[in-house]
PDB file of N, CA and C in Angstrom:
ATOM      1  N   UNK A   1     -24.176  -8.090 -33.699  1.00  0.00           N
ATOM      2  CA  UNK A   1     -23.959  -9.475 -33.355  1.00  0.00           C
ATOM      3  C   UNK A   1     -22.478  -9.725 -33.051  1.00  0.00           C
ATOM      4  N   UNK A   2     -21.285  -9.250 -34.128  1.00  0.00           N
ATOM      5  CA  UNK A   2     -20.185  -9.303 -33.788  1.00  0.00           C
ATOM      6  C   UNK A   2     -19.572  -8.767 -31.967  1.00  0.00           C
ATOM      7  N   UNK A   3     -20.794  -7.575 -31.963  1.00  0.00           N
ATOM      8  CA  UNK A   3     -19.740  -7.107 -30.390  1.00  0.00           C
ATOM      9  C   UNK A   3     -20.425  -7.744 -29.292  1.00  0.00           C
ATOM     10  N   UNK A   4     -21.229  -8.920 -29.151  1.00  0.00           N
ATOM     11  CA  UNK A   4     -22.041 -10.043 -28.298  1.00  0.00           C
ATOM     12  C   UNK A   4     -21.092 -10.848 -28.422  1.00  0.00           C
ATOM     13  N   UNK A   5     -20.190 -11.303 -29.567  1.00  0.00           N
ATOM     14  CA  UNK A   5     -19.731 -12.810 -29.202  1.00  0.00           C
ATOM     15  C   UNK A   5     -18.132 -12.046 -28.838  1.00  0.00           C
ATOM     16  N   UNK A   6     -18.064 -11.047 -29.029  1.00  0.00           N
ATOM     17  CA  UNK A   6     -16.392 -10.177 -28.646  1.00  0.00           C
ATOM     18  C   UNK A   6     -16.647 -10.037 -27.226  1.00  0.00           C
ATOM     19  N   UNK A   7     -17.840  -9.647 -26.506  1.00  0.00           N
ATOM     20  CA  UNK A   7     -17.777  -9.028 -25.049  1.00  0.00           C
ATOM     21  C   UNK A   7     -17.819 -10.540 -24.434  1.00  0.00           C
ATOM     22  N   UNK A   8     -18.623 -11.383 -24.711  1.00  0.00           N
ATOM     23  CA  UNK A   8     -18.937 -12.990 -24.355  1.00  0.00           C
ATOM     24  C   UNK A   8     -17.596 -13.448 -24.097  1.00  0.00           C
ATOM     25  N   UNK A   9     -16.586 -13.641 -24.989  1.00  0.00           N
ATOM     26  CA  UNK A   9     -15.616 -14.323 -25.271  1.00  0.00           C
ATOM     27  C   UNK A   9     -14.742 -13.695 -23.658  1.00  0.00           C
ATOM     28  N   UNK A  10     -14.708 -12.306 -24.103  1.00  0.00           N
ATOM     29  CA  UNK A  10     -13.731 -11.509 -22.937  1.00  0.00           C
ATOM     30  C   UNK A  10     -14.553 -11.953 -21.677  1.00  0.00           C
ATOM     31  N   UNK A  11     -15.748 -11.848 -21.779  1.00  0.00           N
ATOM     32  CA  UNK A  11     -16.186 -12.640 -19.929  1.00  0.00           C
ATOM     33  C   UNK A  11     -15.891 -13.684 -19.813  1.00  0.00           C
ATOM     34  N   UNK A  12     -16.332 -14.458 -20.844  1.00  0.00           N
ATOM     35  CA  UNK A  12     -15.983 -15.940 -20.505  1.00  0.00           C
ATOM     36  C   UNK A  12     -14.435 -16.174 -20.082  1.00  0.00           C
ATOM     37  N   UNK A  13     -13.123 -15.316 -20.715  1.00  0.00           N
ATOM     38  CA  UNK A  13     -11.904 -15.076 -20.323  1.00  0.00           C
ATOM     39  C   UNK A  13     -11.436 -14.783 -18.713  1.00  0.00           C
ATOM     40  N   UNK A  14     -12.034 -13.856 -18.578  1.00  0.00           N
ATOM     41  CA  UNK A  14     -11.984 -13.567 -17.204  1.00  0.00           C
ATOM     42  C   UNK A  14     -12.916 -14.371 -16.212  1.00  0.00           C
ATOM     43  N   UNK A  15     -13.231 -14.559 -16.848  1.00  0.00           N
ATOM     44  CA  UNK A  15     -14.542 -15.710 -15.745  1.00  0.00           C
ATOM     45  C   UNK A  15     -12.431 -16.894 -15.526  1.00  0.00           C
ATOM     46  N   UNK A  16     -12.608 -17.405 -16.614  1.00  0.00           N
ATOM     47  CA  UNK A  16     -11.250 -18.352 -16.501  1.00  0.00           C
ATOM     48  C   UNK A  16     -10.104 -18.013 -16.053  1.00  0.00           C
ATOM     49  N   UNK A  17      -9.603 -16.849 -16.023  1.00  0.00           N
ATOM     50  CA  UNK A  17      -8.132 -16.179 -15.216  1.00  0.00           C
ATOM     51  C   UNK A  17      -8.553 -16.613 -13.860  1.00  0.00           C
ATOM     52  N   UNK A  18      -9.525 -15.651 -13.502  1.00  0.00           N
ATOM     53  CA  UNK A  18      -9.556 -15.685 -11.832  1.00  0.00           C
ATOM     54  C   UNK A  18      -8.971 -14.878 -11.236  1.00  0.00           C
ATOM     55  N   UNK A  19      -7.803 -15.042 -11.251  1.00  0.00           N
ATOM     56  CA  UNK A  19      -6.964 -13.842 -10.412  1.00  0.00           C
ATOM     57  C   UNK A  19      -7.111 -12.506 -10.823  1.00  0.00           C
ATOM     58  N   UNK A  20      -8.127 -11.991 -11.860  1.00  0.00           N
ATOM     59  CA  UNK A  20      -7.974 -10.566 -12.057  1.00  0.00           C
ATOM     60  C   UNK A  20      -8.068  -9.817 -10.941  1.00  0.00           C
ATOM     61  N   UNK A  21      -8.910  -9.916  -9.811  1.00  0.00           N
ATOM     62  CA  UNK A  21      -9.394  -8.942  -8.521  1.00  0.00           C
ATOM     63  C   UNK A  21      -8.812  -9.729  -7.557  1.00  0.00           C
ATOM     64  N   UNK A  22      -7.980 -10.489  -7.338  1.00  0.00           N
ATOM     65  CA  UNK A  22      -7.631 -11.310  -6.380  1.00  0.00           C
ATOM     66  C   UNK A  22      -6.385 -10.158  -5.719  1.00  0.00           C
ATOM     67  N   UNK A  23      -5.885  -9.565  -4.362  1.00  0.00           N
ATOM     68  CA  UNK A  23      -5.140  -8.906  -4.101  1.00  0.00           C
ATOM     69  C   UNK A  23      -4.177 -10.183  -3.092  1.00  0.00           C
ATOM     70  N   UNK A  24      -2.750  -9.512  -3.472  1.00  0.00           N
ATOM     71  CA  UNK A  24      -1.630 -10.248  -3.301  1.00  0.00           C
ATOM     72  C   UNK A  24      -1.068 -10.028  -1.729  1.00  0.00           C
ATOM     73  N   UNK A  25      -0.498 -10.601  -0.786  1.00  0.00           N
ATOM     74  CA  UNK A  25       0.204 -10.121   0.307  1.00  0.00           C
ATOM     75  C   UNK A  25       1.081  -9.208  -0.003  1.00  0.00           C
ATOM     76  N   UNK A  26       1.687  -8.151  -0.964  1.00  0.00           N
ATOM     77  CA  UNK A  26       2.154  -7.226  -1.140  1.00  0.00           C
ATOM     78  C   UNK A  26       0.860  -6.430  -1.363  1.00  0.00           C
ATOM     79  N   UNK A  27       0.486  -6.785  -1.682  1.00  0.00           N
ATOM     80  CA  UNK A  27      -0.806  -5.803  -2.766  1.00  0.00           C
ATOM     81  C   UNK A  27      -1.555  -4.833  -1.235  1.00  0.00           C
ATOM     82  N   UNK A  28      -1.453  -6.400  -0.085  1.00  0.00           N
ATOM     83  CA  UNK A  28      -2.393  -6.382   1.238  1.00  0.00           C
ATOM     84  C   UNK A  28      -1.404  -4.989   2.191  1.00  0.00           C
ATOM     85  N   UNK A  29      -0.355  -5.626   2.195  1.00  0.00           N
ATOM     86  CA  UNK A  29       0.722  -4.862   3.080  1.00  0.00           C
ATOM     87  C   UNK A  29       0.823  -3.188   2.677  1.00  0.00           C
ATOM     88  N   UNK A  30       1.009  -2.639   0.974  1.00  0.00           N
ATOM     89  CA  UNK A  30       1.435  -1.382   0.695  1.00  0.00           C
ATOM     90  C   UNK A  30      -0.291  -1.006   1.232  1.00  0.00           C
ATOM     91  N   UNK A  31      -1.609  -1.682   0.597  1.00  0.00           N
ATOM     92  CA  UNK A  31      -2.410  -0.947   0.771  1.00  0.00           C
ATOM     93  C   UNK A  31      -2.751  -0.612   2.593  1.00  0.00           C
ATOM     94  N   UNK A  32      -2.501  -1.756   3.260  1.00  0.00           N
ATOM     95  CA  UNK A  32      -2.605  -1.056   4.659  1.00  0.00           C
ATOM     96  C   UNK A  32      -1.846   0.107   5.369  1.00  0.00           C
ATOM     97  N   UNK A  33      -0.530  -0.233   4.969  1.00  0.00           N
ATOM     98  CA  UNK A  33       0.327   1.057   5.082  1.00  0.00           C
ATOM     99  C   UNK A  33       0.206   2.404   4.225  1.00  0.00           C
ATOM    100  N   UNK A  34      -0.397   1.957   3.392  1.00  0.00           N
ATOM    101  CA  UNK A  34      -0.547   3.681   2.623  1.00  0.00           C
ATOM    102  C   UNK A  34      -2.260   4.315   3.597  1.00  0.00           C
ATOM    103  N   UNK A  35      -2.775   3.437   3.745  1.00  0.00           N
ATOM    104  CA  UNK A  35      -4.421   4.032   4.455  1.00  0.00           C
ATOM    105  C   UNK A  35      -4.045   4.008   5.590  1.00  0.00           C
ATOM    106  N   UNK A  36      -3.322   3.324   6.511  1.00  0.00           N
ATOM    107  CA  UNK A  36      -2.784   3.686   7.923  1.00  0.00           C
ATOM    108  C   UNK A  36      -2.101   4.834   7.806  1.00  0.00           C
ATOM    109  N   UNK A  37      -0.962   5.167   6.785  1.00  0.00           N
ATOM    110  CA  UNK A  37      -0.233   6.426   7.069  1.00  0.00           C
ATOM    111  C   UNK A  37      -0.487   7.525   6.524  1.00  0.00           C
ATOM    112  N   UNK A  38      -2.086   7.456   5.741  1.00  0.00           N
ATOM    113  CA  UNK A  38      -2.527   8.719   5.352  1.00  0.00           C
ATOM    114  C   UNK A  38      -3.154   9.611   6.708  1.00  0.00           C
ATOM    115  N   UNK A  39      -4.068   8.241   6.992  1.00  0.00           N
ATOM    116  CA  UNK A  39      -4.951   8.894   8.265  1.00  0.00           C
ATOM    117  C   UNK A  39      -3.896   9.405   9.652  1.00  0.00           C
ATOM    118  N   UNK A  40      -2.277   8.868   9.661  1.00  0.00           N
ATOM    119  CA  UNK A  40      -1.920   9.479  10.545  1.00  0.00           C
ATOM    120  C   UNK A  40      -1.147  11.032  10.587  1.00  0.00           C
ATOM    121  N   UNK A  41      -1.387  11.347   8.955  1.00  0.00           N
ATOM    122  CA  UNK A  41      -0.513  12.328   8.451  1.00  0.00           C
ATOM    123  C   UNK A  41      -1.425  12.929   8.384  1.00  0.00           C
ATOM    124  N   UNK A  42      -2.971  13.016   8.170  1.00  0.00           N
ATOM    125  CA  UNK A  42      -4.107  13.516   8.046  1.00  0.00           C
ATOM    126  C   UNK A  42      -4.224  14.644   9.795  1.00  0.00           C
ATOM    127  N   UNK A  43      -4.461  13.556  10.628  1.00  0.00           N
ATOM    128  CA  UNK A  43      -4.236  13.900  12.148  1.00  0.00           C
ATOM    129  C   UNK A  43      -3.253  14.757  12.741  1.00  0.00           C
ATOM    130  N   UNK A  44      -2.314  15.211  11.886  1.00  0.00           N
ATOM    131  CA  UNK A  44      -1.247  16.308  12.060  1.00  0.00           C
ATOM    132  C   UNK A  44      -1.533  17.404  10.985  1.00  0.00           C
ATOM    133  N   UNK A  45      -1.844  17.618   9.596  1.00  0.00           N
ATOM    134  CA  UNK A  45      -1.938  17.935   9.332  1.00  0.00           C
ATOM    135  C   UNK A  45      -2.995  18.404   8.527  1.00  0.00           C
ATOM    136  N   UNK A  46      -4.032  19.062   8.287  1.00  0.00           N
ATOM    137  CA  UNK A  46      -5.359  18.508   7.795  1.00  0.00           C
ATOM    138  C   UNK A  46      -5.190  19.125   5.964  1.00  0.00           C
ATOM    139  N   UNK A  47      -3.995  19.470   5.862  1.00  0.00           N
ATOM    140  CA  UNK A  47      -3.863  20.086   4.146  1.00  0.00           C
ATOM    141  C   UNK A  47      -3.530  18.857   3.525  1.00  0.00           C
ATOM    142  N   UNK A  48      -3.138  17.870   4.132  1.00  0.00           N
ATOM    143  CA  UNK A  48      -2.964  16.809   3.610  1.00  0.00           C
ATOM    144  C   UNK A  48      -4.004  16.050   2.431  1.00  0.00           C
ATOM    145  N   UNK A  49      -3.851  15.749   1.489  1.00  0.00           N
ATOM    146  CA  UNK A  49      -4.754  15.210   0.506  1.00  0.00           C
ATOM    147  C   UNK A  49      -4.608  13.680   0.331  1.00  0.00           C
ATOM    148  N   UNK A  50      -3.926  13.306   0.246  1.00  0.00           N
ATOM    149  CA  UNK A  50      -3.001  11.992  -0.608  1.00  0.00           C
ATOM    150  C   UNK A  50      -1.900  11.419   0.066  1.00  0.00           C
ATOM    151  N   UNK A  51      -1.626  10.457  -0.744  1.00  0.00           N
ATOM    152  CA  UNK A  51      -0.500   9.464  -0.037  1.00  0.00           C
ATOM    153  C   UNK A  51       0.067   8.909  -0.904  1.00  0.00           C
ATOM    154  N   UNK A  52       1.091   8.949  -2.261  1.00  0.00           N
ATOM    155  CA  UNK A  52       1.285   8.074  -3.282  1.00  0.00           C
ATOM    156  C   UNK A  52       2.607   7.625  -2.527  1.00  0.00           C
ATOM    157  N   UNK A  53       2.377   6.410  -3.133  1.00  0.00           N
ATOM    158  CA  UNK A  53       3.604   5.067  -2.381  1.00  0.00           C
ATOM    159  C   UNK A  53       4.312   5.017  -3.727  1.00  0.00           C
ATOM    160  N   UNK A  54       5.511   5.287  -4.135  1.00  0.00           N
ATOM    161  CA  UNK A  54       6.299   5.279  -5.243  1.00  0.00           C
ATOM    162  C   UNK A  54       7.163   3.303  -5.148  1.00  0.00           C
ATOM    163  N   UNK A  55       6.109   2.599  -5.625  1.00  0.00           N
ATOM    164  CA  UNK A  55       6.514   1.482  -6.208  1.00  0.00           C
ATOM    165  C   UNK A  55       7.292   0.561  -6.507  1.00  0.00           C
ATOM    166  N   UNK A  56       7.927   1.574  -7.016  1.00  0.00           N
ATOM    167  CA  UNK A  56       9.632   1.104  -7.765  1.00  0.00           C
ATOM    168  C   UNK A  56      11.072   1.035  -6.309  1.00  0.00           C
ATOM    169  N   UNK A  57      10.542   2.291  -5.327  1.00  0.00           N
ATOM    170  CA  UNK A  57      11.170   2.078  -4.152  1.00  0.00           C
ATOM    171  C   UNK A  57      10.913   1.266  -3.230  1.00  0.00           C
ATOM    172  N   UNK A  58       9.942   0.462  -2.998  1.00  0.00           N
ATOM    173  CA  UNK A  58       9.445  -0.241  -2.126  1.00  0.00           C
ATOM    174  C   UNK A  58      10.258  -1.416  -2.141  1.00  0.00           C
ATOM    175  N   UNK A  59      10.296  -1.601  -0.750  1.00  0.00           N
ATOM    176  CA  UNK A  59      11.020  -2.896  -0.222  1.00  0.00           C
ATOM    177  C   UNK A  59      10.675  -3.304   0.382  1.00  0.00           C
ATOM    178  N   UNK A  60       9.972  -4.679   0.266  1.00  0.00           N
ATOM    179  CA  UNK A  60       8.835  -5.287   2.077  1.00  0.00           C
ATOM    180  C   UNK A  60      10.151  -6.555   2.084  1.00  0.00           C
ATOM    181  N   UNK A  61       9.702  -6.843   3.367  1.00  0.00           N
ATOM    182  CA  UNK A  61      10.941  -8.094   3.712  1.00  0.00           C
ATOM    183  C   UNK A  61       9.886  -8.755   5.272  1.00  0.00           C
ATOM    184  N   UNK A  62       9.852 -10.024   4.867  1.00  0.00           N
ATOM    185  CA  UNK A  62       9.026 -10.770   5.715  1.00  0.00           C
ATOM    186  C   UNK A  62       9.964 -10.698   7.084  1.00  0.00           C
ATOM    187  N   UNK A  63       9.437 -10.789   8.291  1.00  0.00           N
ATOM    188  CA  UNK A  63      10.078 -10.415   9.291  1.00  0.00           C
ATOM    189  C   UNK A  63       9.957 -11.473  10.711  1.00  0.00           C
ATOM    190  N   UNK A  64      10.588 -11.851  11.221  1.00  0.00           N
ATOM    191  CA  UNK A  64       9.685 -13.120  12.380  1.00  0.00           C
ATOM    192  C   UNK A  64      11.041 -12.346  13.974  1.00  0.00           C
ATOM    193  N   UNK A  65      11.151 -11.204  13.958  1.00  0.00           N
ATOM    194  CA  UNK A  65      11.338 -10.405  14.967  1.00  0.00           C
ATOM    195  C   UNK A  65      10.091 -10.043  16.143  1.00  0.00           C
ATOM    196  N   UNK A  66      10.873  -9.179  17.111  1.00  0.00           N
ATOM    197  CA  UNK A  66       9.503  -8.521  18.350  1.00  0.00           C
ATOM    198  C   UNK A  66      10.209  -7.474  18.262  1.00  0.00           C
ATOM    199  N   UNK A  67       8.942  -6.611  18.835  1.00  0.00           N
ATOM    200  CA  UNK A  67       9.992  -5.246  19.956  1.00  0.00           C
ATOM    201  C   UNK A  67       9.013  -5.325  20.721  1.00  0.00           C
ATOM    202  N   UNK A  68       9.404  -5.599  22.075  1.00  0.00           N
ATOM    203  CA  UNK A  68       9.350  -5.614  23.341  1.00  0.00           C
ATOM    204  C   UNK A  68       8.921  -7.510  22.870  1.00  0.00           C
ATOM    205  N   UNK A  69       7.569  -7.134  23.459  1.00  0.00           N
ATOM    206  CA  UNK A  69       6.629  -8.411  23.156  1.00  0.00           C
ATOM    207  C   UNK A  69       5.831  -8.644  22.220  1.00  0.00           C
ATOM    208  N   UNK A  70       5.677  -7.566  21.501  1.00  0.00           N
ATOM    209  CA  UNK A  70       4.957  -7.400  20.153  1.00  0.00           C
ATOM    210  C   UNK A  70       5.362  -7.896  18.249  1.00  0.00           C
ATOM    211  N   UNK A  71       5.046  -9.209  18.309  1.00  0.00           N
ATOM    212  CA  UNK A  71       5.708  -9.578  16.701  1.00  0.00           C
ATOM    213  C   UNK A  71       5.512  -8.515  15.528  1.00  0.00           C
ATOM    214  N   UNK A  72       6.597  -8.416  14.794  1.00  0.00           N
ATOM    215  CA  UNK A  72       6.629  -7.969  13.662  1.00  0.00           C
ATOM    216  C   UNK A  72       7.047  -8.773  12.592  1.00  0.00           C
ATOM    217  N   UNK A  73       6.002  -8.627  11.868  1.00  0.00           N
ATOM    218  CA  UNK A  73       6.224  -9.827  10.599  1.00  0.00           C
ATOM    219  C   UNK A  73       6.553  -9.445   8.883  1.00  0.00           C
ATOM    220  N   UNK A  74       6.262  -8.336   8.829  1.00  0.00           N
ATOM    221  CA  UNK A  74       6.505  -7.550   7.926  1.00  0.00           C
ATOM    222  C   UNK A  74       7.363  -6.204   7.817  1.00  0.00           C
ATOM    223  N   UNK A  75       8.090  -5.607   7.032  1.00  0.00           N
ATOM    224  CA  UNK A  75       8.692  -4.466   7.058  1.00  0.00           C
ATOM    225  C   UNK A  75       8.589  -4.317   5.556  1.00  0.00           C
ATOM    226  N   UNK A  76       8.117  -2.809   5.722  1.00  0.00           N
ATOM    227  CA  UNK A  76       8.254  -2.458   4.252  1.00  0.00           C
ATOM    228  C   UNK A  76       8.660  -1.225   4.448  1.00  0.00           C
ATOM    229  N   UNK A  77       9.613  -0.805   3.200  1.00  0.00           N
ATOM    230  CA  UNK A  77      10.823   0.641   2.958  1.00  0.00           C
ATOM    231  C   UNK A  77      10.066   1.249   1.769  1.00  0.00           C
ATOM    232  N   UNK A  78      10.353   2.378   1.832  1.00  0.00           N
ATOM    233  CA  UNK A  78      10.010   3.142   0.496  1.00  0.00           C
ATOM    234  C   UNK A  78      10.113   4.550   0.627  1.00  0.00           C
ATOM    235  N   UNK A  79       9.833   5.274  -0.849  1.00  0.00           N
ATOM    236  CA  UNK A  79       9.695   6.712  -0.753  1.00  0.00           C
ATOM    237  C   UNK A  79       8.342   7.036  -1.010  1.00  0.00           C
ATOM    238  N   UNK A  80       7.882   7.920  -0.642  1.00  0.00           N
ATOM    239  CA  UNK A  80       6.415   8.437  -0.539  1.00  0.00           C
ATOM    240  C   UNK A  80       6.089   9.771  -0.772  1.00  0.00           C
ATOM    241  N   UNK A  81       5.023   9.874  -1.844  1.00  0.00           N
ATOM    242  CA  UNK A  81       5.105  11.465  -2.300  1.00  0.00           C
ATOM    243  C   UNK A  81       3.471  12.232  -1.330  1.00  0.00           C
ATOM    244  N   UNK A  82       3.901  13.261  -0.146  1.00  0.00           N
ATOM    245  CA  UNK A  82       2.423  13.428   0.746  1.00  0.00           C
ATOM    246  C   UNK A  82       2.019  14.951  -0.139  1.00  0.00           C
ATOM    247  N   UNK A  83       1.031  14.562  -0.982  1.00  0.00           N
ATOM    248  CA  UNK A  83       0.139  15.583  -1.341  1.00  0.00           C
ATOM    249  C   UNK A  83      -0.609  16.458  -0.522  1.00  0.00           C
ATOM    250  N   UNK A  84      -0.376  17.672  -0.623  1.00  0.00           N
ATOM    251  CA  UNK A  84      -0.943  18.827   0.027  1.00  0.00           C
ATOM    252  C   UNK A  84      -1.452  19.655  -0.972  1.00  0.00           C
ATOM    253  N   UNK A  85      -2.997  19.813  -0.543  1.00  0.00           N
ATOM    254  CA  UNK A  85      -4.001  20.503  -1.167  1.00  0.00           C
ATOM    255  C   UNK A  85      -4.103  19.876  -2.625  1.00  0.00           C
ATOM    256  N   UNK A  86      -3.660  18.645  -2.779  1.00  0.00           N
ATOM    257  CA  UNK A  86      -3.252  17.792  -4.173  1.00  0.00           C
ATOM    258  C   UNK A  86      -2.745  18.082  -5.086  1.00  0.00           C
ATOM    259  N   UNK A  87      -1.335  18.641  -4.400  1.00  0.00           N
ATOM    260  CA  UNK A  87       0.070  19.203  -5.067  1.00  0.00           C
ATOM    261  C   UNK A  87       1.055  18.527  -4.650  1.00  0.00           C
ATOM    262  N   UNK A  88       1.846  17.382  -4.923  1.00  0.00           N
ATOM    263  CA  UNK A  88       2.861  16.935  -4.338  1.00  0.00           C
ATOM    264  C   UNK A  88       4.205  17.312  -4.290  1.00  0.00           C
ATOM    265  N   UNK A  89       5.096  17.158  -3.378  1.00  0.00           N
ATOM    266  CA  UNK A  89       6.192  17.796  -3.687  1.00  0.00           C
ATOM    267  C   UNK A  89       7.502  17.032  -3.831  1.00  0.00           C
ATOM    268  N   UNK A  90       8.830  16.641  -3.045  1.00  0.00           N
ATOM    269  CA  UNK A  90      10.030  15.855  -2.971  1.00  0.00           C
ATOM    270  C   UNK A  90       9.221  14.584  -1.885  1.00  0.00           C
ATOM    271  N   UNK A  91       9.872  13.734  -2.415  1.00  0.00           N
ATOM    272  CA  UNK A  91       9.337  12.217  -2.179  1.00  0.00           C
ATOM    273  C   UNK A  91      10.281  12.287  -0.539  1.00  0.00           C
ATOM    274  N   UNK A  92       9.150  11.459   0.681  1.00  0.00           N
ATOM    275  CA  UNK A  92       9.684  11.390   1.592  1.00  0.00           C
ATOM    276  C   UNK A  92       9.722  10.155   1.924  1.00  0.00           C
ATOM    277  N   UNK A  93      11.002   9.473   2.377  1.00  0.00           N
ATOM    278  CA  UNK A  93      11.315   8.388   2.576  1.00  0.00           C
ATOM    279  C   UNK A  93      10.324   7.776   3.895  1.00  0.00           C
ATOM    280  N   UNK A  94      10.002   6.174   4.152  1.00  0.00           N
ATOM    281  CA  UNK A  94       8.822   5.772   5.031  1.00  0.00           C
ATOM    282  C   UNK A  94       8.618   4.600   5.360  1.00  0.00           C
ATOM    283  N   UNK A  95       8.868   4.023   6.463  1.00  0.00           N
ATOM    284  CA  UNK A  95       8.969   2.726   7.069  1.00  0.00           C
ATOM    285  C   UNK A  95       7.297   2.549   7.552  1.00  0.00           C
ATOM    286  N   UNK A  96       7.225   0.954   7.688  1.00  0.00           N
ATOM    287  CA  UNK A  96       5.662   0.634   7.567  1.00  0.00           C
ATOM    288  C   UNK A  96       6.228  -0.886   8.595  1.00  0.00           C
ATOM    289  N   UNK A  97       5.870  -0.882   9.584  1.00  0.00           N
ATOM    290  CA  UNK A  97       5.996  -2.374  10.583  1.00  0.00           C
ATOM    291  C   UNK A  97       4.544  -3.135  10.710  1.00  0.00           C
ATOM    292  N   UNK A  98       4.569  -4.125  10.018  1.00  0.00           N
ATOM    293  CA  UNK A  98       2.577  -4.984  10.287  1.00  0.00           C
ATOM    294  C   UNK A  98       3.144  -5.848  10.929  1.00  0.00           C
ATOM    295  N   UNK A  99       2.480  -6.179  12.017  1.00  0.00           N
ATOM    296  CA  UNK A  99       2.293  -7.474  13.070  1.00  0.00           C
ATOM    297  C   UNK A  99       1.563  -8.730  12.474  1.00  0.00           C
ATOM    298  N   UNK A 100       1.169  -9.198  13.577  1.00  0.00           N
ATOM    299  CA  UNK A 100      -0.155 -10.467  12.901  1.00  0.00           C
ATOM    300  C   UNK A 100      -0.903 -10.213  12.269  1.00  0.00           C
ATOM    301  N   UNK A 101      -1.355 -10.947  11.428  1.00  0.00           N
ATOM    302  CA  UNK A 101      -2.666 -10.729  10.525  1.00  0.00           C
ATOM    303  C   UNK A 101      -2.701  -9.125  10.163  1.00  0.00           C
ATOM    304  N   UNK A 102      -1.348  -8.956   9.394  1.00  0.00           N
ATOM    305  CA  UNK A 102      -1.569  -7.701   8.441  1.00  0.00           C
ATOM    306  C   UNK A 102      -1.400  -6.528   9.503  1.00  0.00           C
ATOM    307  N   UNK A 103      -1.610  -6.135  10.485  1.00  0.00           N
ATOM    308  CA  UNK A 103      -2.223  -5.401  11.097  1.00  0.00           C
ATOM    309  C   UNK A 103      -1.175  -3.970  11.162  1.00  0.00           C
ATOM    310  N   UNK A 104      -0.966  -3.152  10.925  1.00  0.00           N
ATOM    311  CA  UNK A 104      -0.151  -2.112  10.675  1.00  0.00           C
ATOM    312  C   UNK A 104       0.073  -1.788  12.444  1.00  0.00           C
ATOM    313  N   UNK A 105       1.506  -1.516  12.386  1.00  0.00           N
ATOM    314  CA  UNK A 105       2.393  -1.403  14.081  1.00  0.00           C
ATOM    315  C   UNK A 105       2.206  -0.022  13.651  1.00  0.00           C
ATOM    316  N   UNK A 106       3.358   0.444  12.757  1.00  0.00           N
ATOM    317  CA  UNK A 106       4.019   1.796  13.016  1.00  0.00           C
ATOM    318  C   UNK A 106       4.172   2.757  11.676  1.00  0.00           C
ATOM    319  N   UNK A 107       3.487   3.697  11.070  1.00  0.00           N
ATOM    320  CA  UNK A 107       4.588   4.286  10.524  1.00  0.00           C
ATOM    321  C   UNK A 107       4.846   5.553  10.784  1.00  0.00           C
ATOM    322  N   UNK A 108       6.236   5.766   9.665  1.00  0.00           N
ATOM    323  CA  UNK A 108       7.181   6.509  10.187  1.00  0.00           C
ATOM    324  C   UNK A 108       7.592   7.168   8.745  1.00  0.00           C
ATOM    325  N   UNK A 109       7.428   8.846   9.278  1.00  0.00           N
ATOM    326  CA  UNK A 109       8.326   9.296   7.589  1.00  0.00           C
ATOM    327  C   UNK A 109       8.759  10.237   7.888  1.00  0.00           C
ATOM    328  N   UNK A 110      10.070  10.668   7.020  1.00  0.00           N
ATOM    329  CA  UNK A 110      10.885  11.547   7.642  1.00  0.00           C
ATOM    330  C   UNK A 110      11.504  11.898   5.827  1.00  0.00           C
ATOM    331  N   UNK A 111      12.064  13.306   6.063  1.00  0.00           N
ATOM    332  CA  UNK A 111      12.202  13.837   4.873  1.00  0.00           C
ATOM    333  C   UNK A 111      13.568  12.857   4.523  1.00  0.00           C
ATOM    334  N   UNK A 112      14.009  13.656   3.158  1.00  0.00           N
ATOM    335  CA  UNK A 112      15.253  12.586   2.750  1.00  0.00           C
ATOM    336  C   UNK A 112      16.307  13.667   3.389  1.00  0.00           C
TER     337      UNK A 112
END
């Protein structure tokens, strides 16, 4: 009886937060750029496994630039560790450009 009104209580909790599963415009931006720049690192290389986005380096900065004619609204910086055969090795630094509505432009990674 005790672990009915303990699990109850914790739903009824989260029923009231709300935001537990709710994802953030950062949350939106790293995850498009990490699944955009797996699949393009994938396409060059097929030992490729993974994509960890190291966190603590990340830098997004809202953006209201073009190049050419094309808006860029987002920029995000960071270091990135690319797992091979799901062994990672020295973190490679990695630019991420999203346009409208999220939409991933460019990325770009290059060793340090």
């Amino acid at each position: 009886m005790w672990f009915h009104k303990f699990a109850a209580a914790f739903f009824i909790l989260g029923l009231s937060t709300g935001s537990g599963l709710s994802q953030t415009p950062i949350d939106a931006a790293i995850t498009a750029c990490k699944s955009t720049g797996l699949l393009a690192l994938q396409e060059q290389a097929k030992d490729i496994s993974d994509l960890v986005i190291d966190m603590e380096s990340v830098a997004i900065s809202a953006a209201d630039t073009k190049v050419e004619t094309v808006p860029i609204k987002t920029v995000v910086l960071g270091e990135a560790y690319i797992a091979r055969n799901g062994k990672t090795g020295a973190p490679d630094r990695f630019v991420c450009l999203l346009g409208e509505k999220g939409k991933v432009l460019l990325t770009f990674f290059t060793a340090k």
